[in-house]
Protein backbone atom coordinates (compact mmCIF):
# COMPACT_ATOMS: atom_id res chain seq x y z
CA UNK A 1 0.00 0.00 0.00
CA UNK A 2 1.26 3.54 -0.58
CA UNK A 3 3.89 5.81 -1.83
CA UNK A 4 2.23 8.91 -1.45
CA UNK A 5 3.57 12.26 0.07
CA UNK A 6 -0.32 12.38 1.21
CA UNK A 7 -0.65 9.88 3.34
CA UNK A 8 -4.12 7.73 3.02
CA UNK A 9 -6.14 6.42 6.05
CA UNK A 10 -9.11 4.53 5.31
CA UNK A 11 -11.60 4.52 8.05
CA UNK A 12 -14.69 2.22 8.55
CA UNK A 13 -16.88 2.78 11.54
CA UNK A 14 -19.38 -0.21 11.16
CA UNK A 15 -21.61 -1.51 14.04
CA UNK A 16 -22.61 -5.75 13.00
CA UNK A 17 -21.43 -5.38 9.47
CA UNK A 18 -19.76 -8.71 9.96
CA UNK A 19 -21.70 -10.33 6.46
CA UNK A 20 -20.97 -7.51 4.51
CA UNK A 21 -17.66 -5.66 6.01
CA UNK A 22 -15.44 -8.22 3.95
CA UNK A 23 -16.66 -6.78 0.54
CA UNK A 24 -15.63 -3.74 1.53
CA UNK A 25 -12.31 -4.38 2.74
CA UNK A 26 -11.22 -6.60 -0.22
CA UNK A 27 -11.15 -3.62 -2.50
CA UNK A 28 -8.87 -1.70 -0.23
CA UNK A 29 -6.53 -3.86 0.04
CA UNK A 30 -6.07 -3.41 -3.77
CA UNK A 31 -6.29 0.27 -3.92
CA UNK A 32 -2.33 1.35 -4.07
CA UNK A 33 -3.45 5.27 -2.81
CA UNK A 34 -4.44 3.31 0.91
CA UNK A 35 -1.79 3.42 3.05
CA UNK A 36 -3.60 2.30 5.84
CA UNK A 37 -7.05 0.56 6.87
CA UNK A 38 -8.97 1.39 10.49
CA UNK A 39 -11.62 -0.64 11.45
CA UNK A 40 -14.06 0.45 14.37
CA UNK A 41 -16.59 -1.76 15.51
CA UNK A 42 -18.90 0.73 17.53
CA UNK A 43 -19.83 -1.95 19.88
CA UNK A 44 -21.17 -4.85 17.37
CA UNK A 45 -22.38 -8.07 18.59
CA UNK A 46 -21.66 -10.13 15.83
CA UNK A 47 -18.62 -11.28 14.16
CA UNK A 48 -17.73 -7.94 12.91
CA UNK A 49 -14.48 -7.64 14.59
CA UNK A 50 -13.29 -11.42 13.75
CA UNK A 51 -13.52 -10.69 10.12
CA UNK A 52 -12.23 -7.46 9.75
CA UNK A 53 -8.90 -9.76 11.77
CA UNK A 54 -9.04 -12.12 8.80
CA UNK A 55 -7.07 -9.01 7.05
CA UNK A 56 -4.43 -6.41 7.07
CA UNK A 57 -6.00 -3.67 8.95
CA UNK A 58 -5.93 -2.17 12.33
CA UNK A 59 -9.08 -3.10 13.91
CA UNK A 60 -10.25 -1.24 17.15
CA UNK A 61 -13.06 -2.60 19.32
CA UNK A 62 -15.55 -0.54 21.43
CA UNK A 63 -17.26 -2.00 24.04
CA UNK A 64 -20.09 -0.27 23.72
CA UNK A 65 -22.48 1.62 20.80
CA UNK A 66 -21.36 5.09 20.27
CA UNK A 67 -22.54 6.29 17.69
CA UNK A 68 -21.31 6.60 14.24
CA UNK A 69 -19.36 10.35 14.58
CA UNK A 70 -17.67 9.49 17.98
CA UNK A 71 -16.26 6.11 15.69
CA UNK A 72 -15.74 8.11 13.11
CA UNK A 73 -13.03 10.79 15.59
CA UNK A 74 -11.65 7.52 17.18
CA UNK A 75 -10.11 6.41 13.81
CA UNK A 76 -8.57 9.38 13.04
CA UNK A 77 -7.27 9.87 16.34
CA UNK A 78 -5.71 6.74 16.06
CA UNK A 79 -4.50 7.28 12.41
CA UNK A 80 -1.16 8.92 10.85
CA UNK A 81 -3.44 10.06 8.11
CA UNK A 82 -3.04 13.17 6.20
CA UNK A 83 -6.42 12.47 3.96
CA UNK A 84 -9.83 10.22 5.66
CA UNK A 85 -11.29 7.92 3.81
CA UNK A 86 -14.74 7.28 4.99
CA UNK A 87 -16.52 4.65 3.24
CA UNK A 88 -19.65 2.86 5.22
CA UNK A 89 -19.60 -0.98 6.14
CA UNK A 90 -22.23 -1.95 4.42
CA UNK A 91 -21.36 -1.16 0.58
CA UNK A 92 -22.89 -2.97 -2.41
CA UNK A 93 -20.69 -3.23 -5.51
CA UNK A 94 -17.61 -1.12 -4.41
CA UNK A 95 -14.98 -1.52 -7.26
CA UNK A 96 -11.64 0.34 -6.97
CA UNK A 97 -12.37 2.98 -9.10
CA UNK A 98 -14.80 4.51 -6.78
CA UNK A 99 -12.25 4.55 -4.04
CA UNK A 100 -9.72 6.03 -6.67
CA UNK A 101 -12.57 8.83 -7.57
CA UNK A 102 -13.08 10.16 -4.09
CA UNK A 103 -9.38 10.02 -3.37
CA UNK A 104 -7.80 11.59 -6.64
CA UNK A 105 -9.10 15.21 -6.20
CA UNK A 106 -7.93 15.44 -2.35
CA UNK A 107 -4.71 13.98 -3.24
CA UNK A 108 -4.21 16.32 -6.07
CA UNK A 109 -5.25 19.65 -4.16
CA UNK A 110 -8.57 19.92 -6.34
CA UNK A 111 -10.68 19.71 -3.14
CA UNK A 112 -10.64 19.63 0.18
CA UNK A 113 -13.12 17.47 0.65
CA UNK A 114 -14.86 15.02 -1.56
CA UNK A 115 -18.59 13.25 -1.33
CA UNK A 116 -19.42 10.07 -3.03
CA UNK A 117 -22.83 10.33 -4.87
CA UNK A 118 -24.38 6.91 -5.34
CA UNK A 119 -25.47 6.52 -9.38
CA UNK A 120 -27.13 3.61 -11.03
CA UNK A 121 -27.47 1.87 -8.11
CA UNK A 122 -30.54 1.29 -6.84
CA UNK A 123 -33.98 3.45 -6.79
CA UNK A 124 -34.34 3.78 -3.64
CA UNK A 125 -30.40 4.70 -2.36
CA UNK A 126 -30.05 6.87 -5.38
CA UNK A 127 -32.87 8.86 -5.04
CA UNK A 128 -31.70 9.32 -1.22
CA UNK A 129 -28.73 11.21 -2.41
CA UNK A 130 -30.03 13.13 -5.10
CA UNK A 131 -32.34 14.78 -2.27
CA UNK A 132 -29.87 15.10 0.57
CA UNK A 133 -26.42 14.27 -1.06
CA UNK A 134 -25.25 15.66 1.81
CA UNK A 135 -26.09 12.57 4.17
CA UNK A 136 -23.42 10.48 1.75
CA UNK A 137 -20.70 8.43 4.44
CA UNK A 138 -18.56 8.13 1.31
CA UNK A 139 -15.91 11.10 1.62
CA UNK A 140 -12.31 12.09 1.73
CA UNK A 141 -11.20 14.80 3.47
CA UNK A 142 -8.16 16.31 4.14
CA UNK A 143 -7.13 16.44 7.79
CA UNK A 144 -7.09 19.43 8.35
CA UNK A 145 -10.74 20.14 8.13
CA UNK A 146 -11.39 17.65 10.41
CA UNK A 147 -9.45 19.70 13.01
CA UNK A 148 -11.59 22.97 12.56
CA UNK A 149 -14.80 20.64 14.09
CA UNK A 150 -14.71 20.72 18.13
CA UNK A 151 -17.79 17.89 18.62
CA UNK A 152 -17.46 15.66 15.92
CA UNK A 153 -17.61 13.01 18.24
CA UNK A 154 -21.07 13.98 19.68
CA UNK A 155 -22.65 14.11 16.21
CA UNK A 156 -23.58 10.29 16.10
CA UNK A 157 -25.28 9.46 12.74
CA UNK A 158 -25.38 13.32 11.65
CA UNK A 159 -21.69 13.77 11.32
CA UNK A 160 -21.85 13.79 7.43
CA UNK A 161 -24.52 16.55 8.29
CA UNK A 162 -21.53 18.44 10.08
CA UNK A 163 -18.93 17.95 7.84
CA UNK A 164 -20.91 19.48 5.05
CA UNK A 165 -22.10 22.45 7.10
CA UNK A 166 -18.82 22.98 8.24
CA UNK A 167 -17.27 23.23 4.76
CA UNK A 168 -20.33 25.32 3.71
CA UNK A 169 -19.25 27.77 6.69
CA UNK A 170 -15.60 27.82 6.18
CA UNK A 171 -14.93 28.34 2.44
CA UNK A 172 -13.92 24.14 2.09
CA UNK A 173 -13.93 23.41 -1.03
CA UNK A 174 -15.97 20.42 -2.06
CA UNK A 175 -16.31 18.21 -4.78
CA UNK A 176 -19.46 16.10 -5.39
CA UNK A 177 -18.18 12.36 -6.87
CA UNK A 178 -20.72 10.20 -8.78
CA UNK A 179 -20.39 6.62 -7.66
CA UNK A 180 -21.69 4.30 -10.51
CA UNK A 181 -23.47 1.03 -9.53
CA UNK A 182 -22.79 1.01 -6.16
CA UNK A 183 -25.10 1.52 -2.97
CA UNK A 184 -25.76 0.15 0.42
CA UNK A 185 -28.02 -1.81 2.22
CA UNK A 186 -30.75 0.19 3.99
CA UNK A 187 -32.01 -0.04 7.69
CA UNK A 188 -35.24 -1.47 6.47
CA UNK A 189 -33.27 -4.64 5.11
CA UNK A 190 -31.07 -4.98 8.01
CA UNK A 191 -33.56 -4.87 10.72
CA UNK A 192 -37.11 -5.50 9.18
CA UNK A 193 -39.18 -2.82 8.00
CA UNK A 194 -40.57 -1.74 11.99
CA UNK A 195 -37.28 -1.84 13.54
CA UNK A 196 -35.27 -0.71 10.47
CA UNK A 197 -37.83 2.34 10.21
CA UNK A 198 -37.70 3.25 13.77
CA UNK A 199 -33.81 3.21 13.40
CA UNK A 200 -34.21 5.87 10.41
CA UNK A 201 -36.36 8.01 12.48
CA UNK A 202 -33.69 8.13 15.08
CA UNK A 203 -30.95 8.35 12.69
CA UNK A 204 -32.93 11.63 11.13
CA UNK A 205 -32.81 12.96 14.37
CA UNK A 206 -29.15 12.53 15.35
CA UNK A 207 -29.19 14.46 12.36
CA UNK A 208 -31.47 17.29 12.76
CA UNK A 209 -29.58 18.13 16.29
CA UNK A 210 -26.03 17.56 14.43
CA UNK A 211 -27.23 20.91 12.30
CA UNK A 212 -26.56 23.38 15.79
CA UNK A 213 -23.29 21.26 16.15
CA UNK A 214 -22.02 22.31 12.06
């Protein structure tokens, strides 16, 4: 991995993405621009953590669910990162090139901060971004924007919500990626339609209240 004055973290908060979280971290073990790989298992109670071991990343386990922002600071507290890669658990049809997209205008100073746009995915995950792109866990961001946001640990689920704001705010600049053919899988699938539904409605608020925090 590597050979980049930048230096690439890749950072994966997931919370029991242990069925899916392999997908995810084949491809970045293949991306050259990935000089390193952090894992956080915010408190999952399945096998998360013993497959992200079954490869060559640094894997950190919290005891306990806190949320996907205060994961989110832990990785890059513990990284020697110069650019964040934040790519969700749960991905659907990640190839390289996506990671490459996200990563090439950070590493060539054409943004500070990119966002992955799902395209071509599926109906229901792309029209979720095209209405609130903003809400996209795909990003890279230079450090140093990270350092300008004081609670980004507190945000939980809204930290994308945040990040944007904070950009918006401080003259970031920010480049919006389309990601062909790739998407996730939504609450609704993961927890049945009650449960996964009742899970959006929090998530929505996590990110209402992250708007006073960006």
């Amino acid at each position: 991995m590597g050979g980049n004055p930048m230096k690439v973290a890749a950072i994966i908060p997931a919370y029991n993405e242990g069925m899916r979280i392999g997908n995810v971290l084949d491809v970045l073990q293949r991306v050259p621009q990935v000089d390193e790989v952090i894992v956080v298992s915010d408190g999952s109670e399945d096998d998360t953590v013993d497959v992200a071991l079954q490869y060559d990343v640094t894997v950190i386990a919290l005891p306990q669910n806190i949320g996907k922002g205060g994961a989110m600071k832990i990785g890059c507290d513990y990284s020697k990162g110069d650019i964040y890669l934040f790519l969700d658990a749960d991905l659907i049809g990640l190839q390289e090139e996506h990671v490459t997209a996200l990563l090439e205008p950070v590493l060539f100073d054409q943004a500070d901060m990119t966002v992955g746009i799902f395209g071509n995915g599926r109906l229901a995950t792309d029209f979720a971004q095209k209405v609130a792109p903003f809400l996209s866990g795909q990003r890279a961001v230079k450090k140093s924007v990270l350092n300008g946001i004081d609670q980004m640990d507190a945000t939980r689920y809204g930290v994308e919500v945040a990040l944007t704001r904070y950009a918006e705010n401080s003259g970031i600049r920010v480049k919006g990626v389309v990601l062909p053919d790739l998407t996730h899988v939504m609450k609704e699938e993961k927890l049945g339609f009650v449960r996964g539904f009742c899970a959006r409605l929090k998530m929505y608020w996590e990110i209402v209240k992250s708007v006073k925090i960006g």
